[in-house]
Protein backbone atom coordinates (compact mmCIF):
# COMPACT_ATOMS: atom_id res chain seq x y z
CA UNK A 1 10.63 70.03 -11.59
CA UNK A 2 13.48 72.10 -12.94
CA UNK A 3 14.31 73.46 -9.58
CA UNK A 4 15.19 70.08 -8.10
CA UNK A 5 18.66 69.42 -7.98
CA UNK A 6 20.23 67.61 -10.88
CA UNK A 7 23.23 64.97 -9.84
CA UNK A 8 25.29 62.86 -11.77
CA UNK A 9 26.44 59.65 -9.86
CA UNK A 10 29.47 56.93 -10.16
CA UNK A 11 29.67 53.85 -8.71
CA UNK A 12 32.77 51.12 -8.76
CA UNK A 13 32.70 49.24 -6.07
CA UNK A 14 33.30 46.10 -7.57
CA UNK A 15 32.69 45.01 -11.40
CA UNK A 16 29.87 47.41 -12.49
CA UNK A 17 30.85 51.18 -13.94
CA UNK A 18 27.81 52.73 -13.47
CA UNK A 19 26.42 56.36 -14.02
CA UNK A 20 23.19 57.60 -13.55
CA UNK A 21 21.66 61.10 -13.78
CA UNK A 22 18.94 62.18 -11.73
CA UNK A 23 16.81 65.50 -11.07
CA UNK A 24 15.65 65.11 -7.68
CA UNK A 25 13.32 61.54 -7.54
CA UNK A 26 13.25 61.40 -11.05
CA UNK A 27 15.85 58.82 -13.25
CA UNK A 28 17.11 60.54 -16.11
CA UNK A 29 19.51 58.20 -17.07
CA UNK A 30 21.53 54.27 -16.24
CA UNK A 31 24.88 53.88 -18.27
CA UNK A 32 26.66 50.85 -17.11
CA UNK A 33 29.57 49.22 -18.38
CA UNK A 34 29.91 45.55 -16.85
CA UNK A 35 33.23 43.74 -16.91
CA UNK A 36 31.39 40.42 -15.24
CA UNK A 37 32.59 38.67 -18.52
CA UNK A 38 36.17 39.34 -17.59
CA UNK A 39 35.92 38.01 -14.18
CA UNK A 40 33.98 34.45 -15.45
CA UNK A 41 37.09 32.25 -16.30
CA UNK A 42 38.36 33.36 -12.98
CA UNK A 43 35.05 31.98 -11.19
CA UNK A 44 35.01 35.48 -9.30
CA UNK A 45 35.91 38.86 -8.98
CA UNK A 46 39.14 39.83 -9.54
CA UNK A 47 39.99 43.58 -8.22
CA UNK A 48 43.01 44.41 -10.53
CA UNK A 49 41.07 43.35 -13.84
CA UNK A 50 37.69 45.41 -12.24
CA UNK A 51 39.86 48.39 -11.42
CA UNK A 52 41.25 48.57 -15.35
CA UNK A 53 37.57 48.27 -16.49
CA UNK A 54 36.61 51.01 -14.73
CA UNK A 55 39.53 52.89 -16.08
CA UNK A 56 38.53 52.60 -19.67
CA UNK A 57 35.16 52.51 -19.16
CA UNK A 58 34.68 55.57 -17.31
CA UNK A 59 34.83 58.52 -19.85
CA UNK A 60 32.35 56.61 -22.46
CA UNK A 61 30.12 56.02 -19.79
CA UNK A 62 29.66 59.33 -18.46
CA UNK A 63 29.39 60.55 -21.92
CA UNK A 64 26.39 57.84 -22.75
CA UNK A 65 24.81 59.05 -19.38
CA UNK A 66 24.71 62.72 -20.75
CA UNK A 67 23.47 62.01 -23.67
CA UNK A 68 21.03 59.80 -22.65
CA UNK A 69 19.50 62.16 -20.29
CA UNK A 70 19.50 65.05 -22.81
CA UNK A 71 21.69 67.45 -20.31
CA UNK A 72 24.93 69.23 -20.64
CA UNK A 73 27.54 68.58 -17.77
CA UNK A 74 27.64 72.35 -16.88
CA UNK A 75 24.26 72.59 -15.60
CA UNK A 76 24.38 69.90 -13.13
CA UNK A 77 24.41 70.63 -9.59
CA UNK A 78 26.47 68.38 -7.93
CA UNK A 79 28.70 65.44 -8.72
CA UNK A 80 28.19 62.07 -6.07
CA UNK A 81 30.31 58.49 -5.95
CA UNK A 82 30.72 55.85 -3.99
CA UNK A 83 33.76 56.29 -1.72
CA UNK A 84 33.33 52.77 0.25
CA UNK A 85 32.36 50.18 0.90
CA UNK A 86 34.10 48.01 -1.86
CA UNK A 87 37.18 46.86 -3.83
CA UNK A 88 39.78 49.95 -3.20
CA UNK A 89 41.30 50.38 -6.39
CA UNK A 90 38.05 49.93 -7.89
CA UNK A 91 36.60 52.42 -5.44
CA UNK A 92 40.09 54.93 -6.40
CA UNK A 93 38.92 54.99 -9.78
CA UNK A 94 35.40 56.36 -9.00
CA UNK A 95 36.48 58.61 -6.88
CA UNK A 96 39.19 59.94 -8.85
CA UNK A 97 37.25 60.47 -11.64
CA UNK A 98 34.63 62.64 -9.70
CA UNK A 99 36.91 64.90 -7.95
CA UNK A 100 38.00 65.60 -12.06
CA UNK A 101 34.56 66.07 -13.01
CA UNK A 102 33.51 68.41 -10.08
CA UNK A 103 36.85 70.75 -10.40
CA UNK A 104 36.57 70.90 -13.77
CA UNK A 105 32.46 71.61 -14.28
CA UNK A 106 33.00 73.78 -10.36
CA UNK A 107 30.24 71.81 -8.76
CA UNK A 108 30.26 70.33 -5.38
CA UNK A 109 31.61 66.76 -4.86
CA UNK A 110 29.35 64.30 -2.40
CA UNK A 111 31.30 61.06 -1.45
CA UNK A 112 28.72 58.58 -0.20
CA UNK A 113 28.34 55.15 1.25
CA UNK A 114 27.29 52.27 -1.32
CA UNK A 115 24.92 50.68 1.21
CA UNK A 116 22.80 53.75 1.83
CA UNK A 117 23.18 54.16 -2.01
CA UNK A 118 21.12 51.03 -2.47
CA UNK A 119 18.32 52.08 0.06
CA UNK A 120 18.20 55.37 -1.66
CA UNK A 121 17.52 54.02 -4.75
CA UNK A 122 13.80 53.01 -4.37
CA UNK A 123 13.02 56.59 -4.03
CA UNK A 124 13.22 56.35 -7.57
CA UNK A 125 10.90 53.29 -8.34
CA UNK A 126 8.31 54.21 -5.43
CA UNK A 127 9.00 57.89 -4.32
CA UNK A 128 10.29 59.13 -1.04
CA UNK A 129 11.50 56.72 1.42
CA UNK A 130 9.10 56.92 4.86
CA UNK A 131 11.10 57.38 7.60
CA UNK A 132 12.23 54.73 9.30
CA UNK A 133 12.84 52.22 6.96
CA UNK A 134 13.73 49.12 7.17
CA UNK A 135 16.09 47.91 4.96
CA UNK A 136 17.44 44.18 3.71
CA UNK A 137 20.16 44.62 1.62
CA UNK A 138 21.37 41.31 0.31
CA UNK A 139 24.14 41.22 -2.78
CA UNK A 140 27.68 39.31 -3.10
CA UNK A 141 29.12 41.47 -0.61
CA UNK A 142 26.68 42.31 2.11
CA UNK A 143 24.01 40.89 4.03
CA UNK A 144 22.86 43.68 6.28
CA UNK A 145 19.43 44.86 8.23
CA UNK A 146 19.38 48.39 8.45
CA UNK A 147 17.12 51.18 10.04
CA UNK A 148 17.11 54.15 8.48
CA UNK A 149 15.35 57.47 9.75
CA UNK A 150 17.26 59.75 7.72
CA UNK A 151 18.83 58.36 4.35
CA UNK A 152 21.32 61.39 4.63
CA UNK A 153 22.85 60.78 7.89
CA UNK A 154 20.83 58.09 9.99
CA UNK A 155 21.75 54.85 9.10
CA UNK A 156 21.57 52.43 11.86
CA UNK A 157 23.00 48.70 11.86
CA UNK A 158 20.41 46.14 12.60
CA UNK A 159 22.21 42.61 11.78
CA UNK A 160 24.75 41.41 8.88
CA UNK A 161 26.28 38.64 8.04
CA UNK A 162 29.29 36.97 10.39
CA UNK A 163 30.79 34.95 7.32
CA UNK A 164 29.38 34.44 3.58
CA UNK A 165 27.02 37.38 2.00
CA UNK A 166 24.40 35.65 0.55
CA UNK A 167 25.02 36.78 -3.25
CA UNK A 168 28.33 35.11 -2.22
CA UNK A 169 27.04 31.48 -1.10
CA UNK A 170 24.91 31.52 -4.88
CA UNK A 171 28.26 32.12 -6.39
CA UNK A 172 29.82 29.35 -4.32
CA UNK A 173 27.13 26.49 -5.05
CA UNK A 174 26.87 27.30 -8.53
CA UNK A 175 30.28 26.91 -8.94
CA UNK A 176 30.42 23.80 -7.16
CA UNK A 177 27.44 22.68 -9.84
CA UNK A 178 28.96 24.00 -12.71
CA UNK A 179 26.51 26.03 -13.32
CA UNK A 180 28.99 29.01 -14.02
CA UNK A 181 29.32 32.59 -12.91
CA UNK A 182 27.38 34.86 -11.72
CA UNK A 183 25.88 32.39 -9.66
CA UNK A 184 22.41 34.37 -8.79
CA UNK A 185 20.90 34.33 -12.04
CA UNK A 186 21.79 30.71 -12.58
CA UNK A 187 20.43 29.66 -10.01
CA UNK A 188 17.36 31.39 -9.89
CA UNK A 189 16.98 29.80 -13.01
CA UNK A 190 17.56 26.13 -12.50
CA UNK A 191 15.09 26.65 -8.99
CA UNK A 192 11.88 27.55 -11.07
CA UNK A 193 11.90 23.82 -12.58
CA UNK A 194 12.92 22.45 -8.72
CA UNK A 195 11.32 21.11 -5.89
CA UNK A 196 12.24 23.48 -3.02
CA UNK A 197 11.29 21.05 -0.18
CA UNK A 198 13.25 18.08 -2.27
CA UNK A 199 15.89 18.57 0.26
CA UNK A 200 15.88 19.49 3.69
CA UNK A 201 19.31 22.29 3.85
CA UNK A 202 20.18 23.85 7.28
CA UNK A 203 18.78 27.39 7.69
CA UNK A 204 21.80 29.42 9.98
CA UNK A 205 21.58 31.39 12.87
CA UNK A 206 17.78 30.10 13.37
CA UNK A 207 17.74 29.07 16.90
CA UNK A 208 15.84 30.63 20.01
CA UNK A 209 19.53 31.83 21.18
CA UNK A 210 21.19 32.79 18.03
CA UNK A 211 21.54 36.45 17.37
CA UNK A 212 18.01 37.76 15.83
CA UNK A 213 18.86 39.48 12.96
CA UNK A 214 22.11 38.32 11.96
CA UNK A 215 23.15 35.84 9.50
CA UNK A 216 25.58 32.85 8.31
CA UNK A 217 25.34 31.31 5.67
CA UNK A 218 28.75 29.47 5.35
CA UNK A 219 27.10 26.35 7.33
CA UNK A 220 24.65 26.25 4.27
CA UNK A 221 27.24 26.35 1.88
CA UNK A 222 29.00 23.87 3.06
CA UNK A 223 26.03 21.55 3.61
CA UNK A 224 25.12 22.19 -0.26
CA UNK A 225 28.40 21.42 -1.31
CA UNK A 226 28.88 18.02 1.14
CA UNK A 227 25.73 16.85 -0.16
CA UNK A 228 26.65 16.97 -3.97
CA UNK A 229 29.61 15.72 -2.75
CA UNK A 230 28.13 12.26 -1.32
CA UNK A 231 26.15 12.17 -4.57
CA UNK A 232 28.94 11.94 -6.80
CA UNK A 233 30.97 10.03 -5.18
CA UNK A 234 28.49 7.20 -4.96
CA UNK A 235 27.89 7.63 -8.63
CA UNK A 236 24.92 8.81 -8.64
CA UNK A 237 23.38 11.98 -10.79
CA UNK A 238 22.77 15.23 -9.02
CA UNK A 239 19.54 16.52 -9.33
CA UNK A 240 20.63 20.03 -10.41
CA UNK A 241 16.81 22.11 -10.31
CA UNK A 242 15.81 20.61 -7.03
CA UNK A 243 19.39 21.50 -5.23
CA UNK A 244 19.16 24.71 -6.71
CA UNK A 245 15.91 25.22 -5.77
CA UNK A 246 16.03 23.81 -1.94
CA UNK A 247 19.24 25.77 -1.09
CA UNK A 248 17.47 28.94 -2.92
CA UNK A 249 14.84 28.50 -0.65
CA UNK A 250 17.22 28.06 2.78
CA UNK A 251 18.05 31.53 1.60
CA UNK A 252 15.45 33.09 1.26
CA UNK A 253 13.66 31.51 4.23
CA UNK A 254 16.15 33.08 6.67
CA UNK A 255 16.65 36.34 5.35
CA UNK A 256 12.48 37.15 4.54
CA UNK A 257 12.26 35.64 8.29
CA UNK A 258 14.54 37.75 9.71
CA UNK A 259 13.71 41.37 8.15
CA UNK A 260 9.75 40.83 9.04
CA UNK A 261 10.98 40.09 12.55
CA UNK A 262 12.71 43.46 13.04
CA UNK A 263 10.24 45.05 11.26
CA UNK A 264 7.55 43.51 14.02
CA UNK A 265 10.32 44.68 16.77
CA UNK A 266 11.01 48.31 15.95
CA UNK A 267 7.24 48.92 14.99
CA UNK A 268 8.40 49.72 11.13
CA UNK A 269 5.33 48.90 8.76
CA UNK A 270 8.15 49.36 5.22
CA UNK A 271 10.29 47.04 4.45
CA UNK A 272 12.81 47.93 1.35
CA UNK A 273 14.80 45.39 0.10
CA UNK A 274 17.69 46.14 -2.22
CA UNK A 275 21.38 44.54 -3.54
CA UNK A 276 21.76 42.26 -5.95
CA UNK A 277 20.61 39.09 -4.74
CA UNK A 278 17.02 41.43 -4.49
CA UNK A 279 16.69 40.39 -8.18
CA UNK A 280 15.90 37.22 -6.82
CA UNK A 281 12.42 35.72 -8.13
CA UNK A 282 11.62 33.82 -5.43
CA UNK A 283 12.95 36.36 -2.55
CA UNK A 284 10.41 38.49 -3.98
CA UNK A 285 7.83 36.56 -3.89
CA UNK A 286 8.33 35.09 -0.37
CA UNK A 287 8.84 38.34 0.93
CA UNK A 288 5.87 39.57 -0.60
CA UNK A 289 3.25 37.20 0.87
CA UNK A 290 5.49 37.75 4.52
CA UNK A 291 4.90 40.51 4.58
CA UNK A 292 1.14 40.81 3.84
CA UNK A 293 0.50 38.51 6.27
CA UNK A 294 2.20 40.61 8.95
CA UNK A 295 0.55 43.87 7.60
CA UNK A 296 3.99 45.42 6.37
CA UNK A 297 4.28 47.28 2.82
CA UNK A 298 7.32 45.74 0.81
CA UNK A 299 9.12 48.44 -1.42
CA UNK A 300 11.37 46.32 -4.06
CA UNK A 301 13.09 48.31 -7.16
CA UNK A 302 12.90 46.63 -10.34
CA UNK A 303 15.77 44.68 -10.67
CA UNK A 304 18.03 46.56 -12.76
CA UNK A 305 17.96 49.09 -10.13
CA UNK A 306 19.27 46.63 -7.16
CA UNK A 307 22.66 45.58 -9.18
CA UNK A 308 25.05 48.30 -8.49
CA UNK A 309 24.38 51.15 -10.66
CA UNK A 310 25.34 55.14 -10.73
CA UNK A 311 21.11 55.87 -10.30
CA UNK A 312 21.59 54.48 -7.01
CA UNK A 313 24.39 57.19 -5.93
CA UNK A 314 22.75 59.98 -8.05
CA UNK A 315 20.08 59.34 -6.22
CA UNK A 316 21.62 59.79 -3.06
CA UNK A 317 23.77 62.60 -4.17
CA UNK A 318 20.39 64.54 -4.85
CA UNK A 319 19.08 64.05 -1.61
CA UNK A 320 22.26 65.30 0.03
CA UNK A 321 22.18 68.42 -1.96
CA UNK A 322 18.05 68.53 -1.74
CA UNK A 323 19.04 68.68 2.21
CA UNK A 324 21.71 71.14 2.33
CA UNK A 325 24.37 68.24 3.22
CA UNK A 326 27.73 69.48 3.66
CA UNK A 327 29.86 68.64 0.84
CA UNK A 328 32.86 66.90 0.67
CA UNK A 329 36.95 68.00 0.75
CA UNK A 330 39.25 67.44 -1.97
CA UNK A 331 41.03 65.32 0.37
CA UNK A 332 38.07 62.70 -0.08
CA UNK A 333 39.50 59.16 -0.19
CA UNK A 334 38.27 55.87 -0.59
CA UNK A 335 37.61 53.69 1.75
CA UNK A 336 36.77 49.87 1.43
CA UNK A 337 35.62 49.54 4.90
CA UNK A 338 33.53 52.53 5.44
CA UNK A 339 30.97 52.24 7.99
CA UNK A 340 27.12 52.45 6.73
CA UNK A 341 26.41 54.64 9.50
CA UNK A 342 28.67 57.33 7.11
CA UNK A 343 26.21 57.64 4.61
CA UNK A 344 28.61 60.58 3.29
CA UNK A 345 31.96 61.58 3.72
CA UNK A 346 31.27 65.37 4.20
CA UNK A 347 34.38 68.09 4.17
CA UNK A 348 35.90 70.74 6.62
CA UNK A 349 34.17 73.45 4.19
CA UNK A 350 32.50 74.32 1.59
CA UNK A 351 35.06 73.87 -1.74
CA UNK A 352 33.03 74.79 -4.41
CA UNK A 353 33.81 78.73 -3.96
CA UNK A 354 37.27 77.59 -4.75
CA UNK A 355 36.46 76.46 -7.94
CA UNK A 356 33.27 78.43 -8.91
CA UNK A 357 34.62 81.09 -10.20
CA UNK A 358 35.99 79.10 -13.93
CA UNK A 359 34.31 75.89 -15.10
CA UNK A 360 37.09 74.57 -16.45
CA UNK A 361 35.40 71.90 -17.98
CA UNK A 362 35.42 71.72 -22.24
C-alpha cells in the first residue's frame, strides 16, 4: 500500500551493519555488511575493530539498500536505528549516521531499542504481532522473556539471563572444542550427527525454588568445558557431535521450558521467538512440538531475519510512525544499557519542522 509509511532502518549493535527498507509490514530490502571475519582470530567480538566496520561500511550499505528496494531516499518517511542496547561506539556510529541522513533528506529520526527491534521483526515474516506477545529472545548478548502488549511502548521484562546469554555459552564451548567462531552455527552443525542424551549436562535455574523464568547458563558452560577437560587429560578422544549435541540440547531444554511456562502463566497463546541463537535447528524444532502440545502458536522468522539486521529496526521504525510515535531530538544518544521497556527514545518535540523546509540531501 503506497500510503503506508516507508522507513529506512540501521542497526550496529555489535558486528552486523545492517539496513533494511520497509513500507509498513512489507520488506523491501536487507543490506548487511558483516565484519564476523574480522573478529574470528580474536575468538570474539572486538568493539574497536566492529565500530571501524561500521564506519566504512555504512554509506555502501545504505546505498545497496536503496537500490535494492527500487526507492529514492527523498521519499521515505522516516529514518529509525538502534540507539541501545549494544557495543557504544558501535551503537555511535549508527546513530550518527541517521541523525545525517534524517537532517539532510528532513525526515523524522526514531531511535529505538534493539530488543523490541527483534520482536518487531516477525511482523514481517507472519504479519501483525497479536497483542500480548510473548517473546524469547535468545542471541550472544541477551537471553530475555518478554511481554509485549504494545511493540511501540509496552515492553515488559519477564526473565533474562543472571550470567552467560546463551548465543554466548555456544561461542564459549565451541571454542573450547575448536570448533571455531561463531560458535552457533558450528555447533548446530556437529549436533545433527550427535546423540543428545549421550551425556547427561546440568540444565540451570531448573529447580522448584529457582526463579521461573530466568536463566544461567554459566554452570553449563563450565560443566561442558570440565568434562572435555577430564577427557583429555586421560587421553582419551572427545566425542565432538555427541558433546555438541547434548549441551545443544541443555539449551534448548531450558529456554523452550521456560517460555511455554510463562506463556501457560500470563494466559498468552503466541509465542515469538527471535535473536540469533533463534536460527537454531533444533530450538525450533523443540519449541515447535512444545508448544503444540500446550496449544500455543509459535511465530519464528526465517533465520536471516533473527541475526541482527536493519529490517528488524525498519520495521519498528514503521510502526512508530504507523502510530503517531513521537519522534526523537537531535540530542539522541546512544546508549549501551538502554532498558527494553524504552522501546524508543522519543524527543521534547517534534524536529522535523526544523528541517522540512530544505532537503538538503544530494
Amino acid at each position: 500500500m503506497a500510503d503506508e509509511p516507508l522507513v529506512l532502518g540501521i542497526e550496529t549493535s555489535c558486528d552486523e551493519t545492517g539496513v533494511g527498507i520497509v513500507r509498513g509490514t512489507t520488506l523491501l530490502a536487507d543490506a548487511v555488511a558483516s565484519s564476523v571475519d574480522e573478529h574470528a582470530r580474536f575468538g570474539g567480538v572486538v568493539p574497536e575493530v566492529a565500530s571501524r566496520a561500521h564506519l566504512e561500511a555504512m554509506v555502501p550499505t545504505i546505498d545497496r539498500a536503496l537500490k535494492e528496494a527500487g526507492v529514492s531516499a527523498k521519499d521515505l518517511d522516516g529514518i529509525a536505528v538502534t540507539a541501545g542496547p549494544g557495543l557504544a561506539g558501535a551503537l555511535l556510529v549508527g546513530v550518527s549516521a541517521a541523525k545525517a541522513y534524517a537532517y539532510a533528506l528532513g525526515k523524522p529520526l526514531y531511535g529505538v531499542n534493539h530488543l523490541a527491534s527483534h520482536i518487531c521483526v516477525d511482523q514481517l515474516e507472519h504479519g501483525p504481532l497479536p497483542e500480548p506477545t510473548m517473546a524469547l529472545l535468545v542471541s550472544g548478548g541477551h537471553s530475555s522473556l518478554l511481554l509485549s502488549s504494545d511493540i511501540t511502548s509496552d515492553v515488559r521484562p519477564m526473565g533474562a539471563t543472571i550470567d552467560d546469554a546463551a548465543g554466548e555459552a555456544f561461542d564459549k564451548i565451541a571454542r573450547v572444542l575448536n570448533l571455531g567462531f561463531p560458535g552457533g552455527p558450528v555447533i548446530d552443525r556437529y549436533a545433527k550427527e550427535g546423540d543428545p542424551a549421550a551425556i547427561s549436562f546440568p540444565r540451570g535455574l531448573t529447580g522448584p525454588r529457582d526463579p521461573a523464568y530466568d536463566f544461567s547458563f554459566s554452570g553449563l558452560k563450565t560443566a561442558v568445558a570440565r568434562w572435555i577437560e577430564a577427557k583429555r587429560a586421560a587421553g582419551e578422544e572427545v566425542p565432538v557431535r555427541d558433546v555438541a549435541a547434548s549441551f545443544q540440547e541443555a539449551v534448548v531444554d531450558v529456554l523452550t521450558r521456560k517460555a511455554v511456562r510463562a506463556c501457560k502463566d500470563e494466559g498468552v497463546d503466541h509465542l515469538m521467538i527471535g535473536g540469533g541463537v533463534a536460527a537454531n535447528s533444533r530450538l525450533r524444532v523443540l519449541a515447535q512440538e512444545r508448544c503444540e502440545a500446550a496449544g500455543i502458536r509459535l511465530r519464528v522468522p526465517r533465520p536471516k531475519l533473527c541475526t541482527d539486521n536493519g529490517a528488524m529496526v525498519a520495521a519498528l521504525g514503521a510502526e512508530m510512525v504507523a502510530r503517531n510515535r513521537a519522534a526523537s531530538s537531535w540530542d539522541l544518544s546512544a546508549d549501551s544499557s538502554l532498558p527494553v521497556t524504552d522501546p524508543h527514545v522519543p524527543g521534547n518535540h517534534d524536529h522535523v519542522h526544523e528541517v522540512s523546509k530544505e532537503n538538503l540531501y544530494s
